[in-house]
C-alpha atoms as a PDB file:
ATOM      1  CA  UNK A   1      20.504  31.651  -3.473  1.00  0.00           C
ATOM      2  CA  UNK A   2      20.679  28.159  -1.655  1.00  0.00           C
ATOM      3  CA  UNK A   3      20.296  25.197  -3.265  1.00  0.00           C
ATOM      4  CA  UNK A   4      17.140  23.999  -2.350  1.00  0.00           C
ATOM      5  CA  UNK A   5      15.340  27.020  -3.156  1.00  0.00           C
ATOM      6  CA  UNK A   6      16.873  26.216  -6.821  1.00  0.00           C
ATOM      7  CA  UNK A   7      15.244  23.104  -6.533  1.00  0.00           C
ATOM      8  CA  UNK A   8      12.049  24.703  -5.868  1.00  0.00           C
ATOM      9  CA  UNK A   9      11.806  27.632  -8.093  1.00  0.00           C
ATOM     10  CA  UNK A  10      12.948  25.222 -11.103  1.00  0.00           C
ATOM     11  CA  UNK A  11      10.606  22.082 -10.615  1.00  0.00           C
ATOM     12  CA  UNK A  12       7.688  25.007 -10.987  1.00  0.00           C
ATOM     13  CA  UNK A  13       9.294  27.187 -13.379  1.00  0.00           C
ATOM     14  CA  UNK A  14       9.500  30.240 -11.201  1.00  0.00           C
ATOM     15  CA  UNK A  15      12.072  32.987 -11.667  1.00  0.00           C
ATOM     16  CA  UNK A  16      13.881  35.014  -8.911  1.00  0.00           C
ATOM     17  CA  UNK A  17      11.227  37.674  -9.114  1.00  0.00           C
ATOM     18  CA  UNK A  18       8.066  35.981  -9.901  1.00  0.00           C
ATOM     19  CA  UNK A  19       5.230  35.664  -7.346  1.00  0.00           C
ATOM     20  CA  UNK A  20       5.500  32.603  -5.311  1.00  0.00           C
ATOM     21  CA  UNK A  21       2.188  31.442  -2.843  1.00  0.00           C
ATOM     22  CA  UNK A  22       2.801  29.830  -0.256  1.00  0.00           C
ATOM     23  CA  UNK A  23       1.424  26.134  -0.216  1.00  0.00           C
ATOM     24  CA  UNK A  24      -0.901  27.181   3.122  1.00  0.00           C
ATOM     25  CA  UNK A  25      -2.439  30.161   2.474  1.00  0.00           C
ATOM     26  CA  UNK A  26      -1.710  31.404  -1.103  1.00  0.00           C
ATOM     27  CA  UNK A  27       0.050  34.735   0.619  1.00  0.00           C
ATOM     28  CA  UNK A  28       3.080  35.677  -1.322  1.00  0.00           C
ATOM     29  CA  UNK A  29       6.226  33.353   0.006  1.00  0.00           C
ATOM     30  CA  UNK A  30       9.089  34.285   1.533  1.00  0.00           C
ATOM     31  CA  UNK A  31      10.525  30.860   2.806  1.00  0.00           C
ATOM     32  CA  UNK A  32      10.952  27.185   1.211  1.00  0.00           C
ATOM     33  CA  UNK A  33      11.306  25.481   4.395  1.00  0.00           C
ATOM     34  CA  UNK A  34      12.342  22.001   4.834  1.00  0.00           C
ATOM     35  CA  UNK A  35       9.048  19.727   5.385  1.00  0.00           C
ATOM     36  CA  UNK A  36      12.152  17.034   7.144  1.00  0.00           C
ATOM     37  CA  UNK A  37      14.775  19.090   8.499  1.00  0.00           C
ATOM     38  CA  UNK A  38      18.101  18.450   7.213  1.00  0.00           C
ATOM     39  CA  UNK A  39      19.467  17.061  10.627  1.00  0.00           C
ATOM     40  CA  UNK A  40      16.700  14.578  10.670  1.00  0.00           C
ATOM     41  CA  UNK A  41      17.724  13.135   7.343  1.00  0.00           C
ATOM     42  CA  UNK A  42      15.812  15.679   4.769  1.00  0.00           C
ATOM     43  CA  UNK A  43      16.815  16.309   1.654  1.00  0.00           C
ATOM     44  CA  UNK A  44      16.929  19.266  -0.551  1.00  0.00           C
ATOM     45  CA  UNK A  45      14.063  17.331  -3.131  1.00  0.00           C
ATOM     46  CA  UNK A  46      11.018  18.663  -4.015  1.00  0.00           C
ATOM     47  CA  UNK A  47       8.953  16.275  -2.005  1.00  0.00           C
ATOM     48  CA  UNK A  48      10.320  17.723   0.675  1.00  0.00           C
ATOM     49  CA  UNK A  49       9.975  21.671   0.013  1.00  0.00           C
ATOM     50  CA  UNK A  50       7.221  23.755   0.466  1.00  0.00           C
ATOM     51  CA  UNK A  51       6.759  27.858   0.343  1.00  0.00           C
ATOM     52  CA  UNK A  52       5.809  29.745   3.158  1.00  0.00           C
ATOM     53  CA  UNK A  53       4.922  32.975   4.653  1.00  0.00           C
ATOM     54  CA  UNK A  54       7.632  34.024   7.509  1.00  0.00           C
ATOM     55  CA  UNK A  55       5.055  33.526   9.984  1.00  0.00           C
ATOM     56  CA  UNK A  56       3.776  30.101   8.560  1.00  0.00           C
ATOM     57  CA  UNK A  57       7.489  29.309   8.347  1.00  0.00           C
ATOM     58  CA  UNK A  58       7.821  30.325  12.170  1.00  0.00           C
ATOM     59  CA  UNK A  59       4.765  27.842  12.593  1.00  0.00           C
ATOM     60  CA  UNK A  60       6.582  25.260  10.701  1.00  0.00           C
ATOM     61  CA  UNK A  61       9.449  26.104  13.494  1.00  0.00           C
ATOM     62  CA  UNK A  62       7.557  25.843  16.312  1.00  0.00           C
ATOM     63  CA  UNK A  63       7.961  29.055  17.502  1.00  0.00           C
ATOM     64  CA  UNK A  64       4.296  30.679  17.253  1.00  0.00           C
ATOM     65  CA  UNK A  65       1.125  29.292  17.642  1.00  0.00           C
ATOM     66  CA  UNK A  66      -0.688  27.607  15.918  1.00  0.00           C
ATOM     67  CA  UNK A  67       2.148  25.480  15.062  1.00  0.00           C
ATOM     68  CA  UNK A  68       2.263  23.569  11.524  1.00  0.00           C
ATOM     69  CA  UNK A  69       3.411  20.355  12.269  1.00  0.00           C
ATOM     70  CA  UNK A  70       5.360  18.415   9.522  1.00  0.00           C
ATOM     71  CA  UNK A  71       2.466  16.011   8.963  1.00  0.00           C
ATOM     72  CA  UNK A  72       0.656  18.696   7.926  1.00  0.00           C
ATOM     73  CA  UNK A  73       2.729  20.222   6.286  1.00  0.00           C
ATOM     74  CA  UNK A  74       3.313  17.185   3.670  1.00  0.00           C
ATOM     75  CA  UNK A  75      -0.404  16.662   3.417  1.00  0.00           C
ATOM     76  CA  UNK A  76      -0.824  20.367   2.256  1.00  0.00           C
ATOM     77  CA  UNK A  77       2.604  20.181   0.213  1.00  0.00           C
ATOM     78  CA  UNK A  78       0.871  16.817  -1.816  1.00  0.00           C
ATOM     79  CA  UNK A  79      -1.963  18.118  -2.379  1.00  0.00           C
ATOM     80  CA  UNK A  80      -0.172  20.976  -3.919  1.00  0.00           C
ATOM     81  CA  UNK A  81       2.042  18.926  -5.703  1.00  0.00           C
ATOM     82  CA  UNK A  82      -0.862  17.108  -7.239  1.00  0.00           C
ATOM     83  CA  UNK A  83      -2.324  20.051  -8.316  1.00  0.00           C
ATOM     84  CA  UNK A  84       0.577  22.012 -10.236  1.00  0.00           C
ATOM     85  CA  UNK A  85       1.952  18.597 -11.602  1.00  0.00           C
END
């Protein structure tokens, strides 16, 4: 398991196996993506971590349409953070 997905299964005391939603839809997760990419200067924090769907997380990539841009993404990933905090 990488590192950041440590980060963000510990900070809301999730296990390997537990049901995680993803921040945009509440689907089950498959993805902690990144909100900064690494190469742009993200880091592996937890403001900077948010589950996804595969799809969303292909969003999140821009590959498909409608694309989740990172703005949005860190508005939903607040809001969630507020809310499970």
């Amino acid at each position: 398991m990488k590192n950041y997905t440590k980060v963000y299964l510990k900070h809301f005391g999730y296990g390997e196996q537990d049901y995680i939603p993803s921040e945009i839809s509440g689907k089950p997760a498959q993805d902690i993506h990144h909100i900064i990419k690494k190469s742009q200067g993200g880091k592996d924090n937890i403001e900077n971590l948010i589950a996804l769907t595969r799809e969303e997380h292909k969003q999140a990539e821009l590959i498909t349409k409608p694309y989740l841009t990172a703005e949005k993404l860190q508005e939903k990933h607040n809001l969630f953070l507020n809310l499970n905090n």
